[in-house]
Protein backbone atom coordinates (compact mmCIF):
# COMPACT_ATOMS: atom_id res chain seq x y z
CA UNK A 1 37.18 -120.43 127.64
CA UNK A 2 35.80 -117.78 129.62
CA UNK A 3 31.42 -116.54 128.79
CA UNK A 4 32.18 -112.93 127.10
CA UNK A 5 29.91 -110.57 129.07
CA UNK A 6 29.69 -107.36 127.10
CA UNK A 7 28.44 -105.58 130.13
CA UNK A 8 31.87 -105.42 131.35
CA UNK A 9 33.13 -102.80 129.67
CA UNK A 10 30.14 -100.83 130.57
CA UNK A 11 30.26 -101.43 134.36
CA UNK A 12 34.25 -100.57 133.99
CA UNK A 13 32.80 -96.93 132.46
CA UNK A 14 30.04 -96.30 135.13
CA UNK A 15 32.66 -97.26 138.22
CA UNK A 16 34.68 -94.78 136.34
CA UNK A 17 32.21 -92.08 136.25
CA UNK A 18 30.91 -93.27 139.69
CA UNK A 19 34.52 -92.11 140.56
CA UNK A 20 35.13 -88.91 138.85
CA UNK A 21 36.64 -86.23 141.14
CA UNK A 22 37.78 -88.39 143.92
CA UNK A 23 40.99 -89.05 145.68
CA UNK A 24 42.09 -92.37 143.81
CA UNK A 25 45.60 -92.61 145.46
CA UNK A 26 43.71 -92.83 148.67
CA UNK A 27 40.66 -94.88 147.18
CA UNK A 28 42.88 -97.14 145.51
CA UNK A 29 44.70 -97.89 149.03
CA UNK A 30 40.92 -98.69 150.76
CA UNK A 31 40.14 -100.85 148.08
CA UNK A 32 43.71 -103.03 148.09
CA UNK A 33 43.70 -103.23 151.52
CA UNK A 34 40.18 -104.38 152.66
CA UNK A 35 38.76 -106.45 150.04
CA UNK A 36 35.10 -107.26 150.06
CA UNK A 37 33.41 -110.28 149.18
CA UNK A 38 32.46 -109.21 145.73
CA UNK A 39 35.55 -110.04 143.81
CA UNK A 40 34.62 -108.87 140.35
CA UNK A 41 33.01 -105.38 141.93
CA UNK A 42 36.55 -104.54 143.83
CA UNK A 43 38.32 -105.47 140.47
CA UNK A 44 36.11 -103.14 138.58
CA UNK A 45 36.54 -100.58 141.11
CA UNK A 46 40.26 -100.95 141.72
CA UNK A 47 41.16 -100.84 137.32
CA UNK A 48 38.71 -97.93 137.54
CA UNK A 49 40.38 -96.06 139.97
CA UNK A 50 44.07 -96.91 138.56
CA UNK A 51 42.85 -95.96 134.96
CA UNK A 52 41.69 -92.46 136.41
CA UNK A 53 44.54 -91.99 138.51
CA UNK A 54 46.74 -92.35 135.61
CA UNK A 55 45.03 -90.47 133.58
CA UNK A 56 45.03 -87.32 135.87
CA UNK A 57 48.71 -87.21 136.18
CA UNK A 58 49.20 -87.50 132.66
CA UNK A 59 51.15 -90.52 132.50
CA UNK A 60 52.07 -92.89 129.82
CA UNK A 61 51.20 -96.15 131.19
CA UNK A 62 49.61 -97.73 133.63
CA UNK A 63 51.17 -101.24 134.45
CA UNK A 64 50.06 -104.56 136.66
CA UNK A 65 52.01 -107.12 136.76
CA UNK A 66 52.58 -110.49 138.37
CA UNK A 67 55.83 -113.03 138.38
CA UNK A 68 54.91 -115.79 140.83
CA UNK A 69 52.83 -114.10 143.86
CA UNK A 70 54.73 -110.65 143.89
CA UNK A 71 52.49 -108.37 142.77
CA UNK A 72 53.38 -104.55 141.62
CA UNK A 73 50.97 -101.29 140.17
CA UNK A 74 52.84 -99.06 138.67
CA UNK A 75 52.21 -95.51 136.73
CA UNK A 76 54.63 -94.49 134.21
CA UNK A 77 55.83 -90.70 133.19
CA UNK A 78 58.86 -90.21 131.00
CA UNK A 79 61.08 -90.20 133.78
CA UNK A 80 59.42 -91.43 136.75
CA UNK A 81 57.69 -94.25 138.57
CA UNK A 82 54.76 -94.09 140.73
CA UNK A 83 54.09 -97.33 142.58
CA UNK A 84 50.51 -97.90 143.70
CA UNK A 85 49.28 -100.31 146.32
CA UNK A 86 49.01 -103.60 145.11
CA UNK A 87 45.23 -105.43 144.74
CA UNK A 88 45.00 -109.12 146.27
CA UNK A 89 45.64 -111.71 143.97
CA UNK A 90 42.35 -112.88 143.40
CA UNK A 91 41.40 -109.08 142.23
CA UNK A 92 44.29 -108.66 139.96
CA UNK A 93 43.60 -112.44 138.43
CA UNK A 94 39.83 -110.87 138.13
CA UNK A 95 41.00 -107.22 136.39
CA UNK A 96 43.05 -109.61 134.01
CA UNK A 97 39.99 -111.58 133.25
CA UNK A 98 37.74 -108.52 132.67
CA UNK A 99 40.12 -107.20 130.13
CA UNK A 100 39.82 -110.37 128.48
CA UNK A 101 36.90 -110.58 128.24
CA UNK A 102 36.06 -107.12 127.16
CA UNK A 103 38.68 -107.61 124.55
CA UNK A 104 37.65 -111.00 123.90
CA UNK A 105 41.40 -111.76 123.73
CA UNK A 106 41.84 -115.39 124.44
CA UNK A 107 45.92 -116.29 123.58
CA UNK A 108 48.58 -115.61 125.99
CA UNK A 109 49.32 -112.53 124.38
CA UNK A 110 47.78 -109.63 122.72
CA UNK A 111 47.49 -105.79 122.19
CA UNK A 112 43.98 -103.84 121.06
CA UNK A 113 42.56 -100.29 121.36
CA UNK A 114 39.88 -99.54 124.42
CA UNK A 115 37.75 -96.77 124.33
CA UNK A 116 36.42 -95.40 127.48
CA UNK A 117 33.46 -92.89 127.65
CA UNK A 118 33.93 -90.43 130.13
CA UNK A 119 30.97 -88.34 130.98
CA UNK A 120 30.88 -86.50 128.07
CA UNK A 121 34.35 -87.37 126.51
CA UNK A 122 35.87 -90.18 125.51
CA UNK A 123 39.53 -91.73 125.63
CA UNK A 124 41.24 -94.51 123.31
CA UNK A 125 44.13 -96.49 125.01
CA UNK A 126 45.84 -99.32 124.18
CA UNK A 127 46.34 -102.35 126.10
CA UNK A 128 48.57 -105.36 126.06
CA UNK A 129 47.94 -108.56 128.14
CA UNK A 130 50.82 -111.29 128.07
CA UNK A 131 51.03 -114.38 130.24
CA UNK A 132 53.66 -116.78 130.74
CA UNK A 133 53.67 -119.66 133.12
CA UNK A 134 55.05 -117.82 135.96
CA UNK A 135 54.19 -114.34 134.98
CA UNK A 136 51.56 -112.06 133.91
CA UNK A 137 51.15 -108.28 132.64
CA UNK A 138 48.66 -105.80 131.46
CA UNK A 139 49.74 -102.48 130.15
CA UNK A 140 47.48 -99.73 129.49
CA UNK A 141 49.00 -96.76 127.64
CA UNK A 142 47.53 -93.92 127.16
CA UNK A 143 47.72 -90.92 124.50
């Protein structure tokens, strides 16, 4: 069992804000492709930057998944896919932790409402986390 830190969901909001008004598509590349040696602070930046992203094209959901070591991003509209770069596999394994542990959901599978502040807004999404013993998913839709 993993030590809850409710700080999490805070530090997720600030790296959002921190964020605000950049390019994430591009952002989102730099991050995926040179890791640094804070794990949890790339994961909190890269689920930041994905949550934003999706948010400013309006989509429906925001998806990471894993089955074995292929890893895929993608951003759901009605009709359309977009496919973001990939984190390492020790980040996504992190972002899945965090969302845990914000969510203090323990069992292989589960579904609650997040709210994120945003400056001086706020947005309520829902996410589902399911692992299986070769795969694993979080979905974030959105309103």
């Amino acid at each position: 069992m993993e030590i809850h830190d409710p700080n999490l969901h805070l530090k997720l909001m600030e790296m959002c804000d921190c964020y605000l008004g950049t390019d994430y598509a591009a952002t989102i590349q730099k991050v995926a492709d040179t890791p640094s040696a804070d794990t949890q602070e790339d994961s909190l930046r890269y689920l930041a930057l994905a949550l934003l992203f999706t948010l400013t094209e309006e989509a429906k959901q925001l998806s990471l998944k894993r089955k074995k070591d292929k890893i895929t991003v993608t951003i759901k509209h009605d009709d359309e896919k977009i496919a973001l770069r990939p984190p390492a596999r020790a980040v996504f394994d992190r972002i899945i932790s965090i969302m845990r542990t914000i969510l203090h959901l323990n069992d292989d599978k589960g579904a609650l409402p997040l709210i994120l502040g945003l400056r001086n807004d706020q947005i309520e999404v829902q996410v589902k986390i399911e692992r299986t013993a070769d795969k694993e998913t979080l979905k974030v839709k959105f309103p």
